[in-house]
PDB file of N, CA and C in Angstrom:
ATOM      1  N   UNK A   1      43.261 -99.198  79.700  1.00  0.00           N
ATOM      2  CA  UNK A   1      42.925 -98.063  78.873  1.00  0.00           C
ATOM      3  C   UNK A   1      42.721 -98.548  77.444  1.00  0.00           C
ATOM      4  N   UNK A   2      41.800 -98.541  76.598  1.00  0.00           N
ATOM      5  CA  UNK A   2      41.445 -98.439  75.099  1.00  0.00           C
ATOM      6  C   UNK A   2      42.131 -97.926  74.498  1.00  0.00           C
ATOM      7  N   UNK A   3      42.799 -98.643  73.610  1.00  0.00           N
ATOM      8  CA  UNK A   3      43.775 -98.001  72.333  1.00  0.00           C
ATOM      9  C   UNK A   3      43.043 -97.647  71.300  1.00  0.00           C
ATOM     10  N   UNK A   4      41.660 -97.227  70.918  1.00  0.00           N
ATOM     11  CA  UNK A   4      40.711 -96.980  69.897  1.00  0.00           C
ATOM     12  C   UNK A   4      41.121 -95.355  70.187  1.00  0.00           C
ATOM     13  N   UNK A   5      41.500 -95.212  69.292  1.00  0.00           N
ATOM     14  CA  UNK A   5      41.278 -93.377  69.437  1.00  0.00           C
ATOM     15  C   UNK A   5      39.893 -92.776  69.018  1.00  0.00           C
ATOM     16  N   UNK A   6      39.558 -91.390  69.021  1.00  0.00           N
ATOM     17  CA  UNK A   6      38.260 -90.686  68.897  1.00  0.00           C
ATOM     18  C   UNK A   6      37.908 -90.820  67.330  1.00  0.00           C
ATOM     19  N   UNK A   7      39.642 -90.777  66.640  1.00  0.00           N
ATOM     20  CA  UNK A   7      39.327 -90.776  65.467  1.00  0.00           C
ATOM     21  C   UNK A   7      38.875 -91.888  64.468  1.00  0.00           C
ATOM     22  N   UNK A   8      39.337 -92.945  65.097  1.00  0.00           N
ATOM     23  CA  UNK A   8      39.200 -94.142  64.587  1.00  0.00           C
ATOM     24  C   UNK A   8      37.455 -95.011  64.890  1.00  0.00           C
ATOM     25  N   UNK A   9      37.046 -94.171  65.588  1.00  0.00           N
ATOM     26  CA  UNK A   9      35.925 -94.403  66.170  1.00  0.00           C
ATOM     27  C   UNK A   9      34.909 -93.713  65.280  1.00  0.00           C
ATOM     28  N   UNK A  10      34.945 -92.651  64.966  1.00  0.00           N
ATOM     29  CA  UNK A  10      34.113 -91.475  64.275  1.00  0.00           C
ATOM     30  C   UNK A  10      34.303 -92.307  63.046  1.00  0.00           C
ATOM     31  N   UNK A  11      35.177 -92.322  62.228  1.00  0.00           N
ATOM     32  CA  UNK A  11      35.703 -92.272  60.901  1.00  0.00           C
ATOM     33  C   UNK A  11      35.092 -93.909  60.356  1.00  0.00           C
ATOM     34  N   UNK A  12      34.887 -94.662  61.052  1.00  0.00           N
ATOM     35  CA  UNK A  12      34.616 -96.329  60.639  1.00  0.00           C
ATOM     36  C   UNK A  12      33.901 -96.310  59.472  1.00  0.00           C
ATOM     37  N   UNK A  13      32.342 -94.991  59.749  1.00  0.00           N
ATOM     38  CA  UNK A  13      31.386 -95.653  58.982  1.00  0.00           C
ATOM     39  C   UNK A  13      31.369 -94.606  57.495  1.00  0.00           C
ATOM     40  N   UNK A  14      32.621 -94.446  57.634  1.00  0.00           N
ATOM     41  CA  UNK A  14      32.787 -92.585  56.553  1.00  0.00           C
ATOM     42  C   UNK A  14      33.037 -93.651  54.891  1.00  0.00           C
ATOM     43  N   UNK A  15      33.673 -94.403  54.804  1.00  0.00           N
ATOM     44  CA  UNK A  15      33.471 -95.018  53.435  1.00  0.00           C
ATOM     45  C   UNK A  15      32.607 -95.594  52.638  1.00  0.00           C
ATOM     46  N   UNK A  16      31.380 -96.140  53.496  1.00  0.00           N
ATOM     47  CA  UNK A  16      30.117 -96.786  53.311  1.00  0.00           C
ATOM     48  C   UNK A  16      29.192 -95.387  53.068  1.00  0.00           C
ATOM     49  N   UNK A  17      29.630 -94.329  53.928  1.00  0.00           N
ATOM     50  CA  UNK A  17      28.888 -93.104  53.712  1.00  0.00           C
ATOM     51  C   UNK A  17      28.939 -92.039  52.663  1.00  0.00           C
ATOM     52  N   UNK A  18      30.302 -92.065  51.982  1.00  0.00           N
ATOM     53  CA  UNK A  18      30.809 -91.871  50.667  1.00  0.00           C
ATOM     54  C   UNK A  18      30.203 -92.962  49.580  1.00  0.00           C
ATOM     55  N   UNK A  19      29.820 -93.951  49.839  1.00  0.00           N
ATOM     56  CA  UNK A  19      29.674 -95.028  48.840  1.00  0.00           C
ATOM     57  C   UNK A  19      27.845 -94.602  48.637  1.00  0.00           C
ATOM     58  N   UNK A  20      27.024 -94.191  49.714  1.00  0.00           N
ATOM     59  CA  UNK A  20      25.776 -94.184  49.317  1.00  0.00           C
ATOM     60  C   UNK A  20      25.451 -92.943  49.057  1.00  0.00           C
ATOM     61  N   UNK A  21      26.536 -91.715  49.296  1.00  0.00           N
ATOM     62  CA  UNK A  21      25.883 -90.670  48.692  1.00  0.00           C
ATOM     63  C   UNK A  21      26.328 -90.791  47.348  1.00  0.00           C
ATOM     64  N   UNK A  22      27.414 -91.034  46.845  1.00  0.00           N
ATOM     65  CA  UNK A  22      27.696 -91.494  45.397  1.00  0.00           C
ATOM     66  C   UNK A  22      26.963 -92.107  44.587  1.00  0.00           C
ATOM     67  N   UNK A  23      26.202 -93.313  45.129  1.00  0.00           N
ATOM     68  CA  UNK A  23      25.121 -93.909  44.398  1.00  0.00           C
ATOM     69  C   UNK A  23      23.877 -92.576  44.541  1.00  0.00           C
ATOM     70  N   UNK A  24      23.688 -92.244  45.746  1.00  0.00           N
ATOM     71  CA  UNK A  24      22.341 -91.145  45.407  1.00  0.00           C
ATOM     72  C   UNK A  24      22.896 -90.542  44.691  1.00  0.00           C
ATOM     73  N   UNK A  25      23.813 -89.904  43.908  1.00  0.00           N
ATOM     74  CA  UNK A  25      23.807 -88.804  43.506  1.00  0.00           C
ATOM     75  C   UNK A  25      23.813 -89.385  41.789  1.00  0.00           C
ATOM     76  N   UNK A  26      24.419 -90.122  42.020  1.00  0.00           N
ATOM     77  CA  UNK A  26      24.497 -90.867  40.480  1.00  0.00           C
ATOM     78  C   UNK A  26      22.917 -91.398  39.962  1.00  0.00           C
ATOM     79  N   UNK A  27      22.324 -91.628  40.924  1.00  0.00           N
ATOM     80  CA  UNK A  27      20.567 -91.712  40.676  1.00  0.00           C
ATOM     81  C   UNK A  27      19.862 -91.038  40.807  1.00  0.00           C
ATOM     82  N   UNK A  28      19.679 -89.597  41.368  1.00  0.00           N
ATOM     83  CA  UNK A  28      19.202 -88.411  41.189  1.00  0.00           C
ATOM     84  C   UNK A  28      19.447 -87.886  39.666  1.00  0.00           C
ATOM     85  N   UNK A  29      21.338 -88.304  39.322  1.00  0.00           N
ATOM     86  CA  UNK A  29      21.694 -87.763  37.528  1.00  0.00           C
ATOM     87  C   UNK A  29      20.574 -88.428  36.805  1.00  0.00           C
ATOM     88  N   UNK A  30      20.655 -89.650  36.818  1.00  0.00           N
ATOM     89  CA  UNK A  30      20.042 -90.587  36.109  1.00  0.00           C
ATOM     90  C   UNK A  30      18.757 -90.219  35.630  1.00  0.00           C
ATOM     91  N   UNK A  31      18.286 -89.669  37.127  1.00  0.00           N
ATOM     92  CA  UNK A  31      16.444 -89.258  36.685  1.00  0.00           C
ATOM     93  C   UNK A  31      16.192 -88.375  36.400  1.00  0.00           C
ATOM     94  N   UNK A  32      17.551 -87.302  36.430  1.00  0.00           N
ATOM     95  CA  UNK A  32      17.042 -85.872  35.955  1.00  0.00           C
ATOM     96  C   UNK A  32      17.577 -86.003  34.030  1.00  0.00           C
ATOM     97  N   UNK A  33      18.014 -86.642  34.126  1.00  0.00           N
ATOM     98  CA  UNK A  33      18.735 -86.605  32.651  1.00  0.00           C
ATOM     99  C   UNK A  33      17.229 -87.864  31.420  1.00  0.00           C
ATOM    100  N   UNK A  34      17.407 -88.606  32.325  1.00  0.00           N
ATOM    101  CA  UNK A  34      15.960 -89.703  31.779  1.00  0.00           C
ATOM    102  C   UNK A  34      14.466 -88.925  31.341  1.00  0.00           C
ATOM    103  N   UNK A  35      14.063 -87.970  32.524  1.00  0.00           N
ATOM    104  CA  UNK A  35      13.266 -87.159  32.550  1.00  0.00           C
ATOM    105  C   UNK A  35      13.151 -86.598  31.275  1.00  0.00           C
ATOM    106  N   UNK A  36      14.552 -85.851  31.464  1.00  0.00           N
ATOM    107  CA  UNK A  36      14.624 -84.620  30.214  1.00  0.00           C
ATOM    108  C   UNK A  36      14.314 -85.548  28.932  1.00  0.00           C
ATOM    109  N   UNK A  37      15.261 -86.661  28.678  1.00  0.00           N
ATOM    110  CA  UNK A  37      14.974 -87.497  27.884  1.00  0.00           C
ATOM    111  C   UNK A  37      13.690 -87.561  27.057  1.00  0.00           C
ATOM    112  N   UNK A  38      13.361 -87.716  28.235  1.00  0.00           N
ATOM    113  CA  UNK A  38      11.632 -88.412  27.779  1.00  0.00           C
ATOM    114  C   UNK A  38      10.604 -87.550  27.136  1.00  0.00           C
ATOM    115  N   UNK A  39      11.523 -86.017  27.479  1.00  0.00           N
ATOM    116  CA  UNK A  39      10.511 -84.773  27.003  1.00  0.00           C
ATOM    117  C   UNK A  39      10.727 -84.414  25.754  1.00  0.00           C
ATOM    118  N   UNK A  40      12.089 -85.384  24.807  1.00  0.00           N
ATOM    119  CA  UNK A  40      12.417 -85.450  23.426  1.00  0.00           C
ATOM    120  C   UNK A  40      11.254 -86.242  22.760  1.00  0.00           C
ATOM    121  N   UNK A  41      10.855 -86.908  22.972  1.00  0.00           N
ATOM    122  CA  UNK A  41      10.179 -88.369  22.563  1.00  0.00           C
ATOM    123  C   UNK A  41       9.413 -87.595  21.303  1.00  0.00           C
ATOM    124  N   UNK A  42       9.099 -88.295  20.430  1.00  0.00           N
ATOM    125  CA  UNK A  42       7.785 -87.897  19.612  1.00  0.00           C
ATOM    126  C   UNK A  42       6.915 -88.861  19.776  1.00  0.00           C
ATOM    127  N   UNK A  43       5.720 -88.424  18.826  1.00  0.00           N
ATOM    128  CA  UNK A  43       4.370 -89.246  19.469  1.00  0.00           C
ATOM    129  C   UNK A  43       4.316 -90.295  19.103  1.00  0.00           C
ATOM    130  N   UNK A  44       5.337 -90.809  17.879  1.00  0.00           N
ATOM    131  CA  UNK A  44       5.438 -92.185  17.413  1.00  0.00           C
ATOM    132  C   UNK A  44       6.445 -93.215  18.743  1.00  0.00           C
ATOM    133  N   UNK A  45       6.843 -92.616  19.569  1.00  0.00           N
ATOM    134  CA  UNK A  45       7.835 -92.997  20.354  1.00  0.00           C
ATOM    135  C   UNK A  45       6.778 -93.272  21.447  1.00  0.00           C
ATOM    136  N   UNK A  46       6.001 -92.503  21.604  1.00  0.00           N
ATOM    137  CA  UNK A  46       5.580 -92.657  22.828  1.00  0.00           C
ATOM    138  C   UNK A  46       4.153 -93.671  22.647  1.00  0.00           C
ATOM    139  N   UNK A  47       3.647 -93.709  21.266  1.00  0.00           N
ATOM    140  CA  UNK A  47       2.814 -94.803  21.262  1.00  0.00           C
ATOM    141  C   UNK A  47       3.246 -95.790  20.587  1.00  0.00           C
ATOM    142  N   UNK A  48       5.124 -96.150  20.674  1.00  0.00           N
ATOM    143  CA  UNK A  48       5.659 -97.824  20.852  1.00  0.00           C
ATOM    144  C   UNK A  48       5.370 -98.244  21.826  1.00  0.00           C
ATOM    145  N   UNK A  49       6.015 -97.048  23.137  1.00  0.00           N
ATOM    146  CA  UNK A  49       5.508 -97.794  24.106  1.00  0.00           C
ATOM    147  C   UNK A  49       4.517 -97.619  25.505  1.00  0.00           C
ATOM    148  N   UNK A  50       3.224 -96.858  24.890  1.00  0.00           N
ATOM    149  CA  UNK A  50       2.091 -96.781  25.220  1.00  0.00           C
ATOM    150  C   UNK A  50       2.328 -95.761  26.115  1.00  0.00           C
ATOM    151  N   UNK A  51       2.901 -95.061  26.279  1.00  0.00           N
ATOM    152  CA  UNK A  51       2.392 -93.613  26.601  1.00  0.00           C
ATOM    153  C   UNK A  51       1.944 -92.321  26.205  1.00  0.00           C
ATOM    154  N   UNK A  52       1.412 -91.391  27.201  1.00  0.00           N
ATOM    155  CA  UNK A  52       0.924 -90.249  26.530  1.00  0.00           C
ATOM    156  C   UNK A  52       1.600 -89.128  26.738  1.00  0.00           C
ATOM    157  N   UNK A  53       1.120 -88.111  26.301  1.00  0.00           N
ATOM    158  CA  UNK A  53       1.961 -86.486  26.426  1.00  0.00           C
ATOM    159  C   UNK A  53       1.788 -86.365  27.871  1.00  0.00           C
ATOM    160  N   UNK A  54       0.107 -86.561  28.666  1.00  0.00           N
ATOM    161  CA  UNK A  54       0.362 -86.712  30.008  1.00  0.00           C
ATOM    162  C   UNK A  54       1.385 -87.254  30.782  1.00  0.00           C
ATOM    163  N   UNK A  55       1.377 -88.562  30.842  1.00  0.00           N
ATOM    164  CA  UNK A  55       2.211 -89.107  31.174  1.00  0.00           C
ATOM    165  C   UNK A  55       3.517 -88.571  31.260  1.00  0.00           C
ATOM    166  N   UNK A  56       4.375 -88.384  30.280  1.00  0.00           N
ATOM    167  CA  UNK A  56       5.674 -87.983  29.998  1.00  0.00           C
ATOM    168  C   UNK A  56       5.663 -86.082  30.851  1.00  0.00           C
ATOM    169  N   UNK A  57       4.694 -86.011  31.240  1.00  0.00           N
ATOM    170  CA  UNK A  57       4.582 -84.335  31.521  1.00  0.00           C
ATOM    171  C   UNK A  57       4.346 -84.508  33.100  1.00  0.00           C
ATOM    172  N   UNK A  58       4.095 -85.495  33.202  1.00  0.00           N
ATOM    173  CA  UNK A  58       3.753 -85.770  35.062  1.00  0.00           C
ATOM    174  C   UNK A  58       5.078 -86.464  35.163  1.00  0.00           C
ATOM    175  N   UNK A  59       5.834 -87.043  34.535  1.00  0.00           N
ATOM    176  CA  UNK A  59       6.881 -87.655  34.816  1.00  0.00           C
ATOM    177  C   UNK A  59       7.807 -86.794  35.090  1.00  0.00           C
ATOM    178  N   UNK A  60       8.611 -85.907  33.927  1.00  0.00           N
ATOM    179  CA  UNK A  60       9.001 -84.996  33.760  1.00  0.00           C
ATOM    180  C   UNK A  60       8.727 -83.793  34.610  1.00  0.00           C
ATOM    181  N   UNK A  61       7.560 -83.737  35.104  1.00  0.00           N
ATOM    182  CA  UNK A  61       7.481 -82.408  36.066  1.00  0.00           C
ATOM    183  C   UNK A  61       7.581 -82.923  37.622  1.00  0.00           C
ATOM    184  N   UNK A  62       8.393 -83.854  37.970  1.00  0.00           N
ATOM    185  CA  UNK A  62       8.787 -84.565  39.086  1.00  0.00           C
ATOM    186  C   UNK A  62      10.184 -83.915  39.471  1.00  0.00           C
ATOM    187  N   UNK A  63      10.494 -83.710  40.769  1.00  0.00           N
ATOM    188  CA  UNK A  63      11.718 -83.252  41.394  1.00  0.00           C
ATOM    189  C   UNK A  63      12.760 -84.612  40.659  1.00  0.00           C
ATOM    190  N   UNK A  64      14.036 -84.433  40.909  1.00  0.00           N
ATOM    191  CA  UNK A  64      15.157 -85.388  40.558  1.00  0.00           C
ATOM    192  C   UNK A  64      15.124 -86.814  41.986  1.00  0.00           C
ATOM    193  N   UNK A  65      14.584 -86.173  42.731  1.00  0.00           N
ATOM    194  CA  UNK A  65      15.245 -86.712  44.640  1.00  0.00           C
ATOM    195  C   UNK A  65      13.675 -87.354  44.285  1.00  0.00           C
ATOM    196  N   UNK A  66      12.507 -87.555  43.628  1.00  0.00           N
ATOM    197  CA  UNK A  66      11.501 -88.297  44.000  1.00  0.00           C
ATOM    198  C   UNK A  66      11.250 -89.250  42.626  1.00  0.00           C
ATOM    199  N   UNK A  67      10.963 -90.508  43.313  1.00  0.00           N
ATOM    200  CA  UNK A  67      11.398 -91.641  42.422  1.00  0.00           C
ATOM    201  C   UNK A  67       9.604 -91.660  41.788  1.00  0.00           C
TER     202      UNK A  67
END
Protein backbone atom coordinates (compact mmCIF):
# COMPACT_ATOMS: atom_id res chain seq x y z
CA UNK A 1 0.00 0.00 0.00
CA UNK A 2 1.41 3.74 -0.78
CA UNK A 3 2.06 5.91 2.07
CA UNK A 4 1.60 9.16 -0.29
CA UNK A 5 -1.62 10.50 0.89
CA UNK A 6 -4.25 12.46 -1.54
CA UNK A 7 -3.00 15.39 0.13
CA UNK A 8 0.45 15.26 -0.33
CA UNK A 9 -0.08 14.46 -3.84
CA UNK A 10 -2.41 17.47 -4.81
CA UNK A 11 -0.46 20.02 -2.74
CA UNK A 12 3.37 19.34 -4.36
CA UNK A 13 2.97 21.81 -7.08
CA UNK A 14 0.95 24.64 -4.80
CA UNK A 15 4.29 26.69 -3.91
CA UNK A 16 5.71 27.05 -7.40
CA UNK A 17 2.00 28.01 -8.12
CA UNK A 18 1.95 30.77 -5.50
CA UNK A 19 5.41 31.82 -6.73
CA UNK A 20 4.14 32.49 -10.47
CA UNK A 21 1.02 34.06 -9.72
CA UNK A 22 2.98 36.48 -7.46
CA UNK A 23 5.36 37.30 -10.14
CA UNK A 24 2.19 37.78 -12.61
CA UNK A 25 0.70 39.90 -10.48
CA UNK A 26 3.66 41.96 -9.55
CA UNK A 27 4.06 42.42 -13.52
CA UNK A 28 0.66 43.21 -14.45
CA UNK A 29 1.41 46.24 -11.24
CA UNK A 30 4.38 47.12 -13.00
CA UNK A 31 2.64 47.78 -16.40
CA UNK A 32 -0.28 49.30 -15.18
CA UNK A 33 1.59 51.78 -13.02
CA UNK A 34 4.56 52.32 -16.01
CA UNK A 35 1.68 52.95 -18.39
CA UNK A 36 0.13 55.54 -16.25
CA UNK A 37 3.61 56.81 -15.90
CA UNK A 38 4.22 57.39 -19.26
CA UNK A 39 0.93 59.42 -19.66
CA UNK A 40 2.85 62.12 -17.23
CA UNK A 41 5.69 62.59 -19.68
CA UNK A 42 5.97 66.01 -21.37
CA UNK A 43 7.00 66.53 -24.86
CA UNK A 44 10.52 67.35 -23.88
CA UNK A 45 10.57 63.84 -22.23
CA UNK A 46 9.28 62.15 -24.83
CA UNK A 47 11.56 63.61 -27.54
CA UNK A 48 14.79 62.48 -25.16
CA UNK A 49 13.73 59.49 -25.91
CA UNK A 50 12.13 59.52 -29.29
CA UNK A 51 8.73 59.08 -28.78
CA UNK A 52 5.45 60.45 -29.69
CA UNK A 53 2.01 61.39 -28.10
CA UNK A 54 0.96 58.35 -30.37
CA UNK A 55 3.02 56.16 -29.15
CA UNK A 56 2.62 56.80 -25.40
CA UNK A 57 -1.40 56.68 -26.20
CA UNK A 58 -1.22 53.16 -27.89
CA UNK A 59 0.90 52.14 -25.09
CA UNK A 60 -1.10 53.41 -22.44
CA UNK A 61 -4.40 52.35 -23.96
CA UNK A 62 -3.20 48.62 -23.59
CA UNK A 63 -4.91 46.19 -20.98
CA UNK A 64 -2.34 45.58 -17.81
CA UNK A 65 -2.36 41.38 -18.69
CA UNK A 66 -0.98 42.36 -22.44
CA UNK A 67 2.67 42.89 -22.74
Amino acid sequence: MSTLTHNSMTNHHVPGLIQQVSETLHLWHERYRTRRELTQWTARDLQDVGLSWSDIAFEADKPFWRA
